[in-house]
Structures are given as structure tokens and as C-alpha cells.
C-alpha atoms as a PDB file:
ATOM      1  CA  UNK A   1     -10.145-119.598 -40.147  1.00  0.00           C
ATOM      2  CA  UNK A   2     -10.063-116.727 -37.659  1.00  0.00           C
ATOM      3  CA  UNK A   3      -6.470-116.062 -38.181  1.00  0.00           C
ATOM      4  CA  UNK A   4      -7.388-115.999 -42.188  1.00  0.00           C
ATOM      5  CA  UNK A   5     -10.309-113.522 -41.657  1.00  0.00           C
ATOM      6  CA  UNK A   6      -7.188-111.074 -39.560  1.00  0.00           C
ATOM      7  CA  UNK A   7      -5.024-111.051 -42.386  1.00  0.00           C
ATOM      8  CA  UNK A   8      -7.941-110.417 -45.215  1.00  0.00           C
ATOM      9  CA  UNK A   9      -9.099-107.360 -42.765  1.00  0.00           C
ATOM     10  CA  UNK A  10      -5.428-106.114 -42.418  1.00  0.00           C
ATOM     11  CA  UNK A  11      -4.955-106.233 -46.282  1.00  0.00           C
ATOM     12  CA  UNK A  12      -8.219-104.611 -46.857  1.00  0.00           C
ATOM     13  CA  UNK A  13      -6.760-101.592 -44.690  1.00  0.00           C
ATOM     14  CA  UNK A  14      -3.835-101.584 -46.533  1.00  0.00           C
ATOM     15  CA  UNK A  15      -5.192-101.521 -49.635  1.00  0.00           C
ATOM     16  CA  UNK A  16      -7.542 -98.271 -48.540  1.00  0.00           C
ATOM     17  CA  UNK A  17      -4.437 -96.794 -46.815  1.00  0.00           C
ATOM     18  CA  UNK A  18      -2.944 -96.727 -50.356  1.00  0.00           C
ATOM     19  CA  UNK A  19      -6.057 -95.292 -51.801  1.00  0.00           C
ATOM     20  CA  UNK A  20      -6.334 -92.502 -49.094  1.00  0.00           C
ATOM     21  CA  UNK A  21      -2.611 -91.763 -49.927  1.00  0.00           C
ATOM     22  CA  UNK A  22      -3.274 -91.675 -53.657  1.00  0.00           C
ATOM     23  CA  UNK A  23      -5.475 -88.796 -53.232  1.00  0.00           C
ATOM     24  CA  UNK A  24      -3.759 -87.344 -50.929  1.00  0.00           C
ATOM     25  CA  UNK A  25      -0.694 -87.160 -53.295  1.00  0.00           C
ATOM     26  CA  UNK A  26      -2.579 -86.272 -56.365  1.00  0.00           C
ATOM     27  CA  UNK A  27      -3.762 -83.258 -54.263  1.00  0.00           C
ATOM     28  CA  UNK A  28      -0.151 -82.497 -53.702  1.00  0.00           C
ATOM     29  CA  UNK A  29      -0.410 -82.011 -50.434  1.00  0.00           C
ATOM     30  CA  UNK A  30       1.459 -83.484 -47.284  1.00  0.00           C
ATOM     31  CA  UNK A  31      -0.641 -85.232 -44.071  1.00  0.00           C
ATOM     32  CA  UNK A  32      -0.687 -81.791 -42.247  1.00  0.00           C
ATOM     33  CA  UNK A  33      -2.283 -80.724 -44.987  1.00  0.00           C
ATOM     34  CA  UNK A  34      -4.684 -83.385 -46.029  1.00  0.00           C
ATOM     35  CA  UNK A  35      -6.098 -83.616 -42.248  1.00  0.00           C
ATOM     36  CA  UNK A  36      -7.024 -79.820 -42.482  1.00  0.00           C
ATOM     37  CA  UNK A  37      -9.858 -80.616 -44.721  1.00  0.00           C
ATOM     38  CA  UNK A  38     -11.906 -82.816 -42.155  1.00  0.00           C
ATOM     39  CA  UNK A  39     -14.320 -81.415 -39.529  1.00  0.00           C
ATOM     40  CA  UNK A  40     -13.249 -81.552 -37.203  1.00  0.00           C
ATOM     41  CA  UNK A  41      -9.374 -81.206 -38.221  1.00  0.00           C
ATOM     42  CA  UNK A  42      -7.708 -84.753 -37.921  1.00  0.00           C
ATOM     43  CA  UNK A  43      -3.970 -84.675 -37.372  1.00  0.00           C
ATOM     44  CA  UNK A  44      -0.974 -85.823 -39.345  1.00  0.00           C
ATOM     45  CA  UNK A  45      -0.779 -88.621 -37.465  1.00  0.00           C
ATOM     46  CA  UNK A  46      -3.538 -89.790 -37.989  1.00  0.00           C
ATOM     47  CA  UNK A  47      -3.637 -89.366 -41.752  1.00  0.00           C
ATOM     48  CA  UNK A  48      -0.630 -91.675 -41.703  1.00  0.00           C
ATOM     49  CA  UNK A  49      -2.583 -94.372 -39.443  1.00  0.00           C
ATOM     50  CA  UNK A  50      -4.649 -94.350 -41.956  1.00  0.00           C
ATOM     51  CA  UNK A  51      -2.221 -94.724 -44.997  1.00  0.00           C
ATOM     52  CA  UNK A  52      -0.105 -97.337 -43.230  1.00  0.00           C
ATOM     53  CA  UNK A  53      -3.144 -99.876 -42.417  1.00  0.00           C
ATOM     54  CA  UNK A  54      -3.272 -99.153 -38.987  1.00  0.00           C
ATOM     55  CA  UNK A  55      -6.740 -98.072 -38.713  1.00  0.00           C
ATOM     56  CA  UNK A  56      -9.888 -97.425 -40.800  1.00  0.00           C
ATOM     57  CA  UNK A  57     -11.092 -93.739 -40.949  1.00  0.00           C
ATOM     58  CA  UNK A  58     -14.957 -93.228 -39.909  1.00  0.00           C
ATOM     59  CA  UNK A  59     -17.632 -93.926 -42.022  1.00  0.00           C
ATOM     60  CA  UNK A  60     -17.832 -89.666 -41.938  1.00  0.00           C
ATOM     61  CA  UNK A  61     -14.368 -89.309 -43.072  1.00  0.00           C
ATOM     62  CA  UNK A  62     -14.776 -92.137 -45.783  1.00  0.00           C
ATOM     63  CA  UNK A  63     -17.233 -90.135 -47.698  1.00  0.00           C
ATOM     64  CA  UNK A  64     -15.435 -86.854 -47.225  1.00  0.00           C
ATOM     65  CA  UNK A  65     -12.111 -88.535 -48.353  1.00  0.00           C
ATOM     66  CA  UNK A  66     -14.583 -89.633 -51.184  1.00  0.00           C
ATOM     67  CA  UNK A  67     -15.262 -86.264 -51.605  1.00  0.00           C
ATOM     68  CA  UNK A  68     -11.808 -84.591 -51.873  1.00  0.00           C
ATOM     69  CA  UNK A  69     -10.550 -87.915 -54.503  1.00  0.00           C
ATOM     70  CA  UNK A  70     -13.574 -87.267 -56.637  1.00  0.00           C
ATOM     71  CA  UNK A  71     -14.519 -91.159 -56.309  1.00  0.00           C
ATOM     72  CA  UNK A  72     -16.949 -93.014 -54.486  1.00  0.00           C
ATOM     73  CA  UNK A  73     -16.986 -94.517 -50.711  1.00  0.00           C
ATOM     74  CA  UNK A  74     -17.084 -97.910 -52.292  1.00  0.00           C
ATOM     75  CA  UNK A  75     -13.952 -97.590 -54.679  1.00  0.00           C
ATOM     76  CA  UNK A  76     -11.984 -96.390 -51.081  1.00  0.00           C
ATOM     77  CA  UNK A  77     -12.975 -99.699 -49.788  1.00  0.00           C
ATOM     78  CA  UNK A  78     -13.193-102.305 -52.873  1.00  0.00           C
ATOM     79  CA  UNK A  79     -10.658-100.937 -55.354  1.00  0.00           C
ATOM     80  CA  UNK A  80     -11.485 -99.826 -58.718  1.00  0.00           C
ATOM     81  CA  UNK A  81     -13.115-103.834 -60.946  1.00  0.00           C
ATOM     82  CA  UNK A  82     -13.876-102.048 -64.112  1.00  0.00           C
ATOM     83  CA  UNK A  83     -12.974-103.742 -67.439  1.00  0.00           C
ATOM     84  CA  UNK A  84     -11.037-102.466 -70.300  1.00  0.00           C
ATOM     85  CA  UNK A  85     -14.263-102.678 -72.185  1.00  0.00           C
ATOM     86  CA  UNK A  86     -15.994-100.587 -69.706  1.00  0.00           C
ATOM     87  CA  UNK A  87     -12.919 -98.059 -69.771  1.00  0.00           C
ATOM     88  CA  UNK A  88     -12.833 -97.720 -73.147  1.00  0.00           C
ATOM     89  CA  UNK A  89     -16.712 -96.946 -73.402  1.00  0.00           C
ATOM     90  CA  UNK A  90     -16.426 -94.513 -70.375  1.00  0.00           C
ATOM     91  CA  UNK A  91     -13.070 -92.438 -72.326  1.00  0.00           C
ATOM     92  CA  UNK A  92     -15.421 -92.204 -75.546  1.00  0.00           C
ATOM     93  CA  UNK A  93     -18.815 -91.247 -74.152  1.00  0.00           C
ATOM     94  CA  UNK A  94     -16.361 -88.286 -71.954  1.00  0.00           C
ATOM     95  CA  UNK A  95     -14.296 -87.178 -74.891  1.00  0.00           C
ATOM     96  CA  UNK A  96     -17.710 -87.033 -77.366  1.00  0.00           C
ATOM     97  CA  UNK A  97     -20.009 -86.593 -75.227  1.00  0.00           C
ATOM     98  CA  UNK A  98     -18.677 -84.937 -72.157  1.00  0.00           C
ATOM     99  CA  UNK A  99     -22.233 -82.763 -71.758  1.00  0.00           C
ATOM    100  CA  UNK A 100     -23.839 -85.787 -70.730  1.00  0.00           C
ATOM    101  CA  UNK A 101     -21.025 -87.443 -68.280  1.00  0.00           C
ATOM    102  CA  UNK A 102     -22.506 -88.410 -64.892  1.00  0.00           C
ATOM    103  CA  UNK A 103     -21.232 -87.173 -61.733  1.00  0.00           C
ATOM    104  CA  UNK A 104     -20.979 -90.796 -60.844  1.00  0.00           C
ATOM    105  CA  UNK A 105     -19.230 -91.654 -64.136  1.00  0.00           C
ATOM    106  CA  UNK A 106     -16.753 -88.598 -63.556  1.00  0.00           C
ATOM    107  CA  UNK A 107     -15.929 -90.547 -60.111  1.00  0.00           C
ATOM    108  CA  UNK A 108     -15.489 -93.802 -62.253  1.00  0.00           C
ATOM    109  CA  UNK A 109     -13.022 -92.622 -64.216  1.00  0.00           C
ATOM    110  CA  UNK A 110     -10.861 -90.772 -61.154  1.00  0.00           C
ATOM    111  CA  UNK A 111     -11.271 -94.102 -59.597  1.00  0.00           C
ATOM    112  CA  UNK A 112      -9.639 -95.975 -62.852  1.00  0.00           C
ATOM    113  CA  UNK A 113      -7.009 -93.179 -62.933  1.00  0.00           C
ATOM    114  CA  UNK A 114      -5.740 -93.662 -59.025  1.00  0.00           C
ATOM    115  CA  UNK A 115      -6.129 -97.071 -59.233  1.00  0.00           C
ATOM    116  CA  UNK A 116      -3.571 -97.600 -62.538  1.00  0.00           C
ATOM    117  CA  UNK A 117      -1.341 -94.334 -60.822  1.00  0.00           C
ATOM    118  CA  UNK A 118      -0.924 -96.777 -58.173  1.00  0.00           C
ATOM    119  CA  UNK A 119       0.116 -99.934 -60.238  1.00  0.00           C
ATOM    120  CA  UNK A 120       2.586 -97.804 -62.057  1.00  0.00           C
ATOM    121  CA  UNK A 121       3.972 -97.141 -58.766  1.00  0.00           C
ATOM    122  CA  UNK A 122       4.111-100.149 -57.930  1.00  0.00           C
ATOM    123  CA  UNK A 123       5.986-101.402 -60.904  1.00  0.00           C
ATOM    124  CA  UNK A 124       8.440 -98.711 -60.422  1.00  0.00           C
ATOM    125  CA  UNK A 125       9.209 -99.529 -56.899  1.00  0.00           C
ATOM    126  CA  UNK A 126       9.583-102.888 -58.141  1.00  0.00           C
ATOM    127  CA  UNK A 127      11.991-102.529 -60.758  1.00  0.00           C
ATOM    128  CA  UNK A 128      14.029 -99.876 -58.419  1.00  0.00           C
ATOM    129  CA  UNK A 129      14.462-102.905 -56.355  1.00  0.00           C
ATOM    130  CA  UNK A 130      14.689-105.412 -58.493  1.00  0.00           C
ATOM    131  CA  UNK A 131      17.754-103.080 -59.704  1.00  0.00           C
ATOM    132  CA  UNK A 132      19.034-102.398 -56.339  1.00  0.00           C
ATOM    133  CA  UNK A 133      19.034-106.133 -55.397  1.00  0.00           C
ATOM    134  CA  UNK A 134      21.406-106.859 -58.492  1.00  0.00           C
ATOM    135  CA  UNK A 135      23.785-104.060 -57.791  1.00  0.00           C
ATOM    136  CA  UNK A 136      24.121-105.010 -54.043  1.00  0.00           C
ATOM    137  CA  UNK A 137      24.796-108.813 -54.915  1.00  0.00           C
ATOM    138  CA  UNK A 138      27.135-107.656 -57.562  1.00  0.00           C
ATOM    139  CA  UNK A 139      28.647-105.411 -54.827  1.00  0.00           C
ATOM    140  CA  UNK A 140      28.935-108.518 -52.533  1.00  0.00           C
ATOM    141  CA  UNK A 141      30.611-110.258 -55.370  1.00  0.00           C
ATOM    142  CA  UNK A 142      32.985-107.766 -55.886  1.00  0.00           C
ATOM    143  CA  UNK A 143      33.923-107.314 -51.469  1.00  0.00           C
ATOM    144  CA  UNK A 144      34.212-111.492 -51.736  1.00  0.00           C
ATOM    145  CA  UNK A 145      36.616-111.737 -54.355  1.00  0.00           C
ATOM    146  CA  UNK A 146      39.014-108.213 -53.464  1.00  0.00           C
ATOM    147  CA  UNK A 147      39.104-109.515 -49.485  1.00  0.00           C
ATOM    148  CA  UNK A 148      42.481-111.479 -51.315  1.00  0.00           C
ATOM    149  CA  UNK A 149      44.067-107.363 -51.080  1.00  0.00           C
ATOM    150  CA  UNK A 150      43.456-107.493 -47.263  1.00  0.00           C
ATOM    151  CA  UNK A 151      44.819-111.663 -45.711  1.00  0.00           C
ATOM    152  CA  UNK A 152      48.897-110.353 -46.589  1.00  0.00           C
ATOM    153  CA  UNK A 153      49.445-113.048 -48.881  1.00  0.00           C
ATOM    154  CA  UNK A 154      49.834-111.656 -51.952  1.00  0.00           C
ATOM    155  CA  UNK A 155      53.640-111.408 -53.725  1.00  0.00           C
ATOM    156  CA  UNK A 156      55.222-108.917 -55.588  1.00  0.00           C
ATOM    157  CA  UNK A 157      54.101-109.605 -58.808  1.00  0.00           C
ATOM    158  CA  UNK A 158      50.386-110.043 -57.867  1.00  0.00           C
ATOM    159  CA  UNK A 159      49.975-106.653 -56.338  1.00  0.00           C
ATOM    160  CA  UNK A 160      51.540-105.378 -59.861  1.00  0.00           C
ATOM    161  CA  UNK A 161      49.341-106.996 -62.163  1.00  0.00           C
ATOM    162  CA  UNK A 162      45.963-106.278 -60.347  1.00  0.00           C
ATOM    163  CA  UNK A 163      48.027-102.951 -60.339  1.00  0.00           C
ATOM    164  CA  UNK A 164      47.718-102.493 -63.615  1.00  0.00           C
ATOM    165  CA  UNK A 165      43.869-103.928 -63.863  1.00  0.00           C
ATOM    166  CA  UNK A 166      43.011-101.100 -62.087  1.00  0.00           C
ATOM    167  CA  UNK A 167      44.591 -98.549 -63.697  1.00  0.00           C
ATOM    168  CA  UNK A 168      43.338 -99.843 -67.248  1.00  0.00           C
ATOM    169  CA  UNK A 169      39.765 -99.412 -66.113  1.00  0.00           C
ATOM    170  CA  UNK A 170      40.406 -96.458 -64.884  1.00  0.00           C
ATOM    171  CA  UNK A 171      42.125 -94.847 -68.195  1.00  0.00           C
ATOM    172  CA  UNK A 172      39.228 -96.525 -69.736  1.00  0.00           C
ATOM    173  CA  UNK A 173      36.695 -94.536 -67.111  1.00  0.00           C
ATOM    174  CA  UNK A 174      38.711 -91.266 -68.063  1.00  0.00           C
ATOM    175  CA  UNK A 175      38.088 -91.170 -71.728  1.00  0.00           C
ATOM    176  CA  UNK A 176      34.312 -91.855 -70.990  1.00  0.00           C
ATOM    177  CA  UNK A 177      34.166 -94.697 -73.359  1.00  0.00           C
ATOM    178  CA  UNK A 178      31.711 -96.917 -72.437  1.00  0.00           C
ATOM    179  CA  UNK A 179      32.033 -99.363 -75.002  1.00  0.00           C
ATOM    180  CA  UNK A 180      35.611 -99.993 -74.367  1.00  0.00           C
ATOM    181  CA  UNK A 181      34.867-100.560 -70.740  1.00  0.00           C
ATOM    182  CA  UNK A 182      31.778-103.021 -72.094  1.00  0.00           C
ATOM    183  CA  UNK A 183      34.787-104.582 -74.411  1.00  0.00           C
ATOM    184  CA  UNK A 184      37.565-104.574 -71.787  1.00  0.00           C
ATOM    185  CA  UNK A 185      34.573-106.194 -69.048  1.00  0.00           C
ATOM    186  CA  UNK A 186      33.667-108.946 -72.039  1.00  0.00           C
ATOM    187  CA  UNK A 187      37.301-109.736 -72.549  1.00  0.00           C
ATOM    188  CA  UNK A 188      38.137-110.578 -68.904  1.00  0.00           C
ATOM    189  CA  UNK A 189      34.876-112.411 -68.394  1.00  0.00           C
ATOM    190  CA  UNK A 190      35.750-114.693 -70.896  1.00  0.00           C
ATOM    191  CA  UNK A 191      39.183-115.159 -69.482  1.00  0.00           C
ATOM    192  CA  UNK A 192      37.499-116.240 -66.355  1.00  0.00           C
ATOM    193  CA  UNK A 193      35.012-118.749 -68.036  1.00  0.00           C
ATOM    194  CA  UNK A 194      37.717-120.451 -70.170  1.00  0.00           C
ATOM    195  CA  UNK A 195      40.256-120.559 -66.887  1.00  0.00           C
ATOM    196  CA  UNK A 196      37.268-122.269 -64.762  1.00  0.00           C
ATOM    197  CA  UNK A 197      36.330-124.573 -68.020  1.00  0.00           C
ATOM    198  CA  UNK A 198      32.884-123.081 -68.417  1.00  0.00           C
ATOM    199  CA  UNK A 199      33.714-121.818 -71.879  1.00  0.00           C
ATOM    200  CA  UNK A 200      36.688-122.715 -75.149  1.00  0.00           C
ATOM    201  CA  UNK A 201      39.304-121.042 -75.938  1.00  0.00           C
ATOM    202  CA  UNK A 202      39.073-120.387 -79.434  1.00  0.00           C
ATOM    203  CA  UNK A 203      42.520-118.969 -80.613  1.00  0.00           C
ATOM    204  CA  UNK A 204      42.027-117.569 -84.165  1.00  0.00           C
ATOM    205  CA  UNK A 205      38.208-115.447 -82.207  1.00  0.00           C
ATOM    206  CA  UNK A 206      40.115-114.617 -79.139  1.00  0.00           C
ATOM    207  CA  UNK A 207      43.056-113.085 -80.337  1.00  0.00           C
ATOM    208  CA  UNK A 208      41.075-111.201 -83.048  1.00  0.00           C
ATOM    209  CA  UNK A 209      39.305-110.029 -80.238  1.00  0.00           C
ATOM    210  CA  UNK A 210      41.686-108.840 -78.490  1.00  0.00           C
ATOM    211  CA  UNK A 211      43.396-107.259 -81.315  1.00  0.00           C
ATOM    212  CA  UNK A 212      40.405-105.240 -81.817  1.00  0.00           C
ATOM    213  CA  UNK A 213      40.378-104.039 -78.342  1.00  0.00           C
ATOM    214  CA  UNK A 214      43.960-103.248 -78.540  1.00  0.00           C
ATOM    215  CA  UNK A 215      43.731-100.599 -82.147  1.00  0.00           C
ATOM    216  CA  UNK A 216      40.655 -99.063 -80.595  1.00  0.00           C
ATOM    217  CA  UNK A 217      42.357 -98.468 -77.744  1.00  0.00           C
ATOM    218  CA  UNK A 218      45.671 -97.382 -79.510  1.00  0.00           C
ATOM    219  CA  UNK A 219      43.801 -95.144 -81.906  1.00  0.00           C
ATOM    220  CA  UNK A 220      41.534 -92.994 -79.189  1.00  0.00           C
ATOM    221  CA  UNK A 221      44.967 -92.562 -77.374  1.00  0.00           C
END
């Protein structure tokens, strides 16, 4: 139980230290920056101690990092738990009706704002590396299978024909035709699933493939 109530505290800092950062970026300003606005000054040191988790500003810097966001002490610590319904109704009383928008209300909506500015971020970080991840394995893929170039056994006639691979792609990469490349890639996939029996070889579909391949090519020459 103890060890549970560590880890709930740690991601309730982390959690604020991405708040505090929020602001801090939709300021546009850096940590030397940000810590200028405190009394006194705090450093940029600890501005990042704070964004990183490692420790919890004062309960005097909480409300002036309120302050400077626009949002309240208890968004900083909580998070932002208002419902699309409630959204909605705060966007159209502030576009019809902005005369009569609440301080407090104003500091509801810059909470929502920060608080979906983050989850976008979020989901961009995660598809960067959800990207990166399939390039590197792909990249693995690729060092596994050309290591047969480097253990001296390969003949003659091996060296020519990879040879010759190469340079295809690359007078394919020259005339900046993706969709040959796409075609030449589909071709020798399927090469490789009918030689390891994952796929038919269809004679009358793969030729006329092929044949395809081989007039485009012939023509953009």
C-alpha cells in the first residue's frame, strides 16, 4: 500500500510538471525566462525540477503559476474533468455572450485548452515513435539480411545480380518515380513470398505484372 501511495504522488507531480510546462510554452518562453516572473526569482533549474516531477512548487508559486496560465490552482494539481457538454456550453455562452464570461469561466476554458494542447502532444510524440520504431526494425531487417555482403562467401555471379538490384533501385530513385519504386518493391516481395511458400505463383497475373512494370519502365526511359 505504501509503495502504491509513492507512485500515485510521483504521477501526480508529473502530471503538474506537464501543466507548469504547458504554460510555460504557451508563453513562449524558456525556464530562464519563466523563473523571472516569481518573487523572489526562482532559477532555471528549478523550473525544470518542477516540469520533470522532481518536486512540487510552493503553495505561493502554485497560485502565481495559476496566475501567469490564466487557470486555477486546482486545474495545476487535478487536471482539467470537464465534459464535452460542459465545453460546448462554456464556447457558446463566450462566443454570444462574451460580456458576461466569468473570470473563473475564462480560466475554465484556458484550462480545457492546455489540457487538449497537451494530448495532441502526446499523440504526436506517439505516432513519431510509433514511426521511428518501424523504421528502425525495418532498418534491423535490412543490416540482418545484407551481413551475407560481409562473411566472403558469395561467388561471382551473386555479387552481379544483387549488382544489378541495386542499381535498378537506384535508376528508379533517379527519375523520382515513386510508384515504380512502390511497383518494383511489390514485385520482389512477392518473389520472396512465393519462394518461401507463403503465397502462389499465378503465371498468367505475374507475368502481366511484370510486363506492366517493364513498358512503364521502357516508356519513362
Amino acid at each position: 500500500m505504501k509503495i502504491f501511495k509513492v507512485v500515485i504522488c510521483l504521477c501526480n507531480r508529473i502530471a503538474l510538471g506537464s501543466r507548469i510546462k504547458a504554460i510555460r510554452h504557451k508563453r513562449g518562453e524558456n525556464q530562464e525566462q519563466f523563473g523571472k516572473h516569481f518573487t523572489p526569482p526562482s532559477n532555471k533549474g528549478t523550473v525544470s525540477r518542477w516540469e520533470s516531477g522532481i518536486s512540487k512548487p510552493s503553495a505561493q508559486r502554485l497560485r502565481e503559476i495559476a496566475e501567469l496560465g490564466g487557470v486555477t490552482v486546482n486545474f495545476l494539481l487535478n487536471g482539467d474533468a470537464t465534459t464535452v457538454e460542459e465545453t460546448q456550453k462554456l464556447l457558446n455562452k463566450i462566443t454570444n455572450h462574451p460580456e458576461s464570461t466569468s473570470i473563473e469561466e475564462k480560466k475554465q476554458l484556458n484550462s480545457i485548452q492546455l489540457e487538449l494542447s497537451q494530448m495532441l502532444k502526446l499523440h504526436d510524440l506517439n505516432e513519431k515513435t510509433k514511426d521511428s520504431n518501424i523504421h528502425n526494425e525495418q532498418l534491423n531487417d535490412f543490416r540482418a539480411e545484407m551481413s551475407v555482403f560481409f562473411d566472403g562467401k558469395l561467388t561471382y555471379t551473386q555479387v552481379e545480380f544483387l549488382t544489378l538490384v541495386v542499381k535498378l533501385f537506384n535508376n528508379l530513385n533517379l527519375q523520382d518515380d515513386s510508384s515504380s519504386i512502390q511497383k518494383f518493391k511489390d514485385i520482389i516481395f512477392h518473389v520472396n513470398q512465393i519462394a518461401e511458400g507463403n503465397e502462389p505463383y499465378d503465371k498468367k497475373k505475374d507475368l502481366a505484372e511484370i510486363g506492366d512494370f517493364l513498358t512503364k519502365l521502357s516508356m519513362s526511359s
